[in-house]
N, C-alpha and C. Protein backbone atom coordinates (compact mmCIF):
# COMPACT_ATOMS: atom_id res chain seq x y z
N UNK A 1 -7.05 -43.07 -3.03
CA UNK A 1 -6.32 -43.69 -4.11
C UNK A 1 -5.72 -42.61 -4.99
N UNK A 2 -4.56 -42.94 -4.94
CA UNK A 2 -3.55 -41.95 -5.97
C UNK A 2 -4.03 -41.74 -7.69
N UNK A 3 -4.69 -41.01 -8.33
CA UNK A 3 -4.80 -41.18 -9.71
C UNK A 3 -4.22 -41.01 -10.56
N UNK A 4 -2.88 -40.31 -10.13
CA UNK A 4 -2.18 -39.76 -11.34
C UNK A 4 -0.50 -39.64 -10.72
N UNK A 5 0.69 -40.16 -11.30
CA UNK A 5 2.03 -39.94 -10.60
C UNK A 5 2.51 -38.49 -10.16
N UNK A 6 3.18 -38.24 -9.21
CA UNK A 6 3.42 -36.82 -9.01
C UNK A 6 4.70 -36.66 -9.65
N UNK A 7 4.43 -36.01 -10.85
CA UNK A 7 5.79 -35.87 -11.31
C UNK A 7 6.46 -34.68 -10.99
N UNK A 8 6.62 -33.71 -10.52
CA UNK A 8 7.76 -32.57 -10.18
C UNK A 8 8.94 -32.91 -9.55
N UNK A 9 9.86 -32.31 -9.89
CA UNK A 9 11.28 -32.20 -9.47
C UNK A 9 11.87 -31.38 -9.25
N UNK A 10 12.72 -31.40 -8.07
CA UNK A 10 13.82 -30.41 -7.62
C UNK A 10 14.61 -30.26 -9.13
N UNK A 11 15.22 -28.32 -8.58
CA UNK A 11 16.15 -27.83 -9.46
C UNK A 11 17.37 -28.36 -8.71
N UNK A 12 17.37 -28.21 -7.77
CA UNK A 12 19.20 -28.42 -6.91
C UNK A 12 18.39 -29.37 -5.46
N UNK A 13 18.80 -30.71 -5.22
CA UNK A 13 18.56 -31.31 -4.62
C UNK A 13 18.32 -30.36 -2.84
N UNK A 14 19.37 -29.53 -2.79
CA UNK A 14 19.27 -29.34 -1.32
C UNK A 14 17.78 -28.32 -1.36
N UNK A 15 17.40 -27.43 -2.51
CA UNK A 15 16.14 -26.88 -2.11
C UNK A 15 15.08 -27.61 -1.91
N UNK A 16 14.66 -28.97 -1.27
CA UNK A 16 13.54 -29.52 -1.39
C UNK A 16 13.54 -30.04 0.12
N UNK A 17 14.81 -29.35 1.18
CA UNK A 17 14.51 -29.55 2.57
C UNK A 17 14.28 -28.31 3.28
N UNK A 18 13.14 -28.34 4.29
CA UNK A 18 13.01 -27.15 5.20
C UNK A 18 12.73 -27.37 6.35
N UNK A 19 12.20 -26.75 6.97
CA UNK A 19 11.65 -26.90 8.34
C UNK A 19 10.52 -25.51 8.39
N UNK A 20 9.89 -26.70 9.45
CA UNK A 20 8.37 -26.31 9.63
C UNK A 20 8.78 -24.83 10.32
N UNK A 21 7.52 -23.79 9.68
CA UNK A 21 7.94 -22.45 10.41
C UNK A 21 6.85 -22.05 11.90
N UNK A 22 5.97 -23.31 12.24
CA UNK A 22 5.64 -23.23 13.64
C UNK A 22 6.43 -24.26 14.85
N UNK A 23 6.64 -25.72 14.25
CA UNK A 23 7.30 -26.07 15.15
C UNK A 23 8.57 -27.23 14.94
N UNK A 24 8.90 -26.53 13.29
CA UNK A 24 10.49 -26.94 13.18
C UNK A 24 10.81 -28.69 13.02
N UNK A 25 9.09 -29.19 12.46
CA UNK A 25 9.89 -30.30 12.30
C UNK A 25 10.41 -30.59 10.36
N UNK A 26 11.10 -30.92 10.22
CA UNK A 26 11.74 -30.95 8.89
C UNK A 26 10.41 -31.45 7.97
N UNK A 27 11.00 -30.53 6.69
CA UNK A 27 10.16 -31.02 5.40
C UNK A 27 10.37 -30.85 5.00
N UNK A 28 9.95 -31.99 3.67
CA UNK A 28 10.18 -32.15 2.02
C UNK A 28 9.42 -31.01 1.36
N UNK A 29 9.87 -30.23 0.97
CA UNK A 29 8.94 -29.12 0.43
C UNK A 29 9.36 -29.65 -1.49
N UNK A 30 8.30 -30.16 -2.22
CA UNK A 30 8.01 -29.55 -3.44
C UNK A 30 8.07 -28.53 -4.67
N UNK A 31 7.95 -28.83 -5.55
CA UNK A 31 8.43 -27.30 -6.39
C UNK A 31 6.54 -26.82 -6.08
N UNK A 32 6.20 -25.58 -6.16
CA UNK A 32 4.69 -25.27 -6.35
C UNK A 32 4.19 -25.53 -4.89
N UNK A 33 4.87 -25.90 -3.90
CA UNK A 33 4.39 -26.24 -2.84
C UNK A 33 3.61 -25.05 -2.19
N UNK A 34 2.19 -25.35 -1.58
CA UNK A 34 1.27 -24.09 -1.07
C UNK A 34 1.40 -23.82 0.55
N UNK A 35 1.84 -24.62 0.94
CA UNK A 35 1.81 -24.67 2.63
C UNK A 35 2.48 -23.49 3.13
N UNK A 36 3.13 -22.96 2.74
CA UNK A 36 3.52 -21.32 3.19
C UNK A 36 4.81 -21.87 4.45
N UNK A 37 5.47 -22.85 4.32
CA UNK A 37 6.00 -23.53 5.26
C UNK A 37 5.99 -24.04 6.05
N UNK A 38 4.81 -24.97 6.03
CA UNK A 38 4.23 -25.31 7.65
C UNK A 38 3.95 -26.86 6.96
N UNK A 39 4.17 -27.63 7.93
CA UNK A 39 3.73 -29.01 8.29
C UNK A 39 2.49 -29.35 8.26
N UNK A 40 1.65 -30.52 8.01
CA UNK A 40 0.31 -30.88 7.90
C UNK A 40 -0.23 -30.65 9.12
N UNK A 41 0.35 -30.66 9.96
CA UNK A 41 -0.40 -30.86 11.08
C UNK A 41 -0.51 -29.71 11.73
N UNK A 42 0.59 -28.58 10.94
CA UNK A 42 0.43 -26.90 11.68
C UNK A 42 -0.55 -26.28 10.05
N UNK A 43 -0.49 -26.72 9.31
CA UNK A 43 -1.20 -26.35 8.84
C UNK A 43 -1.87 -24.86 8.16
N UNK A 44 -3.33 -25.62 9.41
CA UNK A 44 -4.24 -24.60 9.64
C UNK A 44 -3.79 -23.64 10.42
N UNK A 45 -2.28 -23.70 10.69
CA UNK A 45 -2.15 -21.91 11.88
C UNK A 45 -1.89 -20.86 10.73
N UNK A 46 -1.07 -21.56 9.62
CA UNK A 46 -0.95 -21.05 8.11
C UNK A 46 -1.97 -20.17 7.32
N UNK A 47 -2.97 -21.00 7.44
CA UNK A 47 -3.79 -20.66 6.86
C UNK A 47 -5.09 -19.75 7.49
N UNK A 48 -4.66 -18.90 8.64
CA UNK A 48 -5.71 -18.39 9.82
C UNK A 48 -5.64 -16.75 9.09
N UNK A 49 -7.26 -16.50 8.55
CA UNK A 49 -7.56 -14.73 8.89
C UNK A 49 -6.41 -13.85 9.68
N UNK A 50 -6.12 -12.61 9.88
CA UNK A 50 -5.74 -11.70 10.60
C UNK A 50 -7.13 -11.42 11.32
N UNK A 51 -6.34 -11.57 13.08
CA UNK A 51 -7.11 -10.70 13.64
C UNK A 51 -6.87 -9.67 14.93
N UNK A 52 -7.80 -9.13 14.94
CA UNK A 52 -6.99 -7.70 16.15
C UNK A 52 -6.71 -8.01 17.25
N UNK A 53 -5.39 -7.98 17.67
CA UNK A 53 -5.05 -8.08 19.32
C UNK A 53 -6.07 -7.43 20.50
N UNK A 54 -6.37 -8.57 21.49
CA UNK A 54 -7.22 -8.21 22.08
C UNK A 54 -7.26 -7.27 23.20
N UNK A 55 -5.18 -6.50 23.35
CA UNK A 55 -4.76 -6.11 24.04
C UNK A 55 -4.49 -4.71 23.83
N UNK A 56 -4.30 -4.88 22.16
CA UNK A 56 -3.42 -3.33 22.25
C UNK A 56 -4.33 -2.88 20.24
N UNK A 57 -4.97 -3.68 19.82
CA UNK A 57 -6.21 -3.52 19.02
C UNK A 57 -5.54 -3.08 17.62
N UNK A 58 -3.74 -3.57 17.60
CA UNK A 58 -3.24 -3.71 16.06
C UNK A 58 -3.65 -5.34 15.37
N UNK A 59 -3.75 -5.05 14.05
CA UNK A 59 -4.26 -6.74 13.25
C UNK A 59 -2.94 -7.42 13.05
N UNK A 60 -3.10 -8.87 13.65
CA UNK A 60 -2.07 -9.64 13.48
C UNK A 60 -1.96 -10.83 12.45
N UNK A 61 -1.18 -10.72 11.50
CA UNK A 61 -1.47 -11.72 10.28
C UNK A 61 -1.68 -12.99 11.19
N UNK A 62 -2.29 -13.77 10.17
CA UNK A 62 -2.79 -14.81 10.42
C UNK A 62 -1.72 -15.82 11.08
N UNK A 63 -0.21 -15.77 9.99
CA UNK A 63 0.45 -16.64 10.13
C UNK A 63 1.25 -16.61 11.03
N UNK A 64 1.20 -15.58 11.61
CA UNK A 64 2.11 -15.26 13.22
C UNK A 64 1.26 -15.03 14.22
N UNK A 65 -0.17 -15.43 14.31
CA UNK A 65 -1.42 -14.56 15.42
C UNK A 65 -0.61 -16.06 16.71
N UNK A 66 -0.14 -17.36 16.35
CA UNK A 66 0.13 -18.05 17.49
C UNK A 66 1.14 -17.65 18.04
N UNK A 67 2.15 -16.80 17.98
CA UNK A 67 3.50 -16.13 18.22
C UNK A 67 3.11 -15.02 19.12
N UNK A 68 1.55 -14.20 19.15
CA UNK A 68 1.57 -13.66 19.70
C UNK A 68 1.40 -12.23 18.84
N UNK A 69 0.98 -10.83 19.69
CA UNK A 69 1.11 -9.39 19.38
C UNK A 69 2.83 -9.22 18.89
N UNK A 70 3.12 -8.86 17.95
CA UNK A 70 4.55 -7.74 17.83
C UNK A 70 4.70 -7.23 18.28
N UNK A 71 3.61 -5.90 18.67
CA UNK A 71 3.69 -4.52 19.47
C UNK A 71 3.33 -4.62 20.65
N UNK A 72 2.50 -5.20 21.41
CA UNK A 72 2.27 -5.30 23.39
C UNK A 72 2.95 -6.49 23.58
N UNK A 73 3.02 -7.60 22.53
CA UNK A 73 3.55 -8.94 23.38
C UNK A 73 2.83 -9.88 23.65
N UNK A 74 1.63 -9.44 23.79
CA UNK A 74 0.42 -10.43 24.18
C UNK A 74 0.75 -11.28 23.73
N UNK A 75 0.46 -12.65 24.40
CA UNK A 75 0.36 -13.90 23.80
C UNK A 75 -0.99 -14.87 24.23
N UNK A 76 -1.04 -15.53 23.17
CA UNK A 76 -2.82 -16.12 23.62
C UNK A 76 -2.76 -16.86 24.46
N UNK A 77 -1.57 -17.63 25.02
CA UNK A 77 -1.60 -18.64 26.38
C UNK A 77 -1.79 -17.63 27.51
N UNK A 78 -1.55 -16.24 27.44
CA UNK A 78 -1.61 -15.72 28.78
C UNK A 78 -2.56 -14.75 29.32
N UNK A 79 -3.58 -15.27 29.05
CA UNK A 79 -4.91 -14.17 29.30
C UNK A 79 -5.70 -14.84 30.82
């Protein structure tokens, strides 16, 4: 149950559309919004520790570790 109205508002109507930065589906982004650009349902890839590639042993931020290594390429589907 909702307790309280959400009152915030866009400065310029078009800043309050984006797209998701794992898998691009559109969103209403908020003023104060915390999601770091990600969709409810990507979420938690947002919000993941850095950790060390298991290939080439540089730390990969959290918010790109599903994209894969920068530097070898590794990617976690291909082990």
């Amino acid at each position: 149950m909702l307790l309280f109205a959400d009152s915030r508002r866009f400065a310029a109507a078009e800043e309050g559309y984006s797209r998701c930065v794992f898998c691009d589906r559109e969103l209403v982004l908020l003023p104060d919004d915390r999601r770091r650009g990600a969709c409810f349902d990507c979420l938690s890839l947002a919000l993941l520790e850095p950790t060390d590639c298991p290939s080439c042993g540089i730390s990969i931020p959290g918010e790109v570790r599903a994209l894969g290594c920068p530097e070898c390429r590794w990617y976690p589907g291909r082990d």
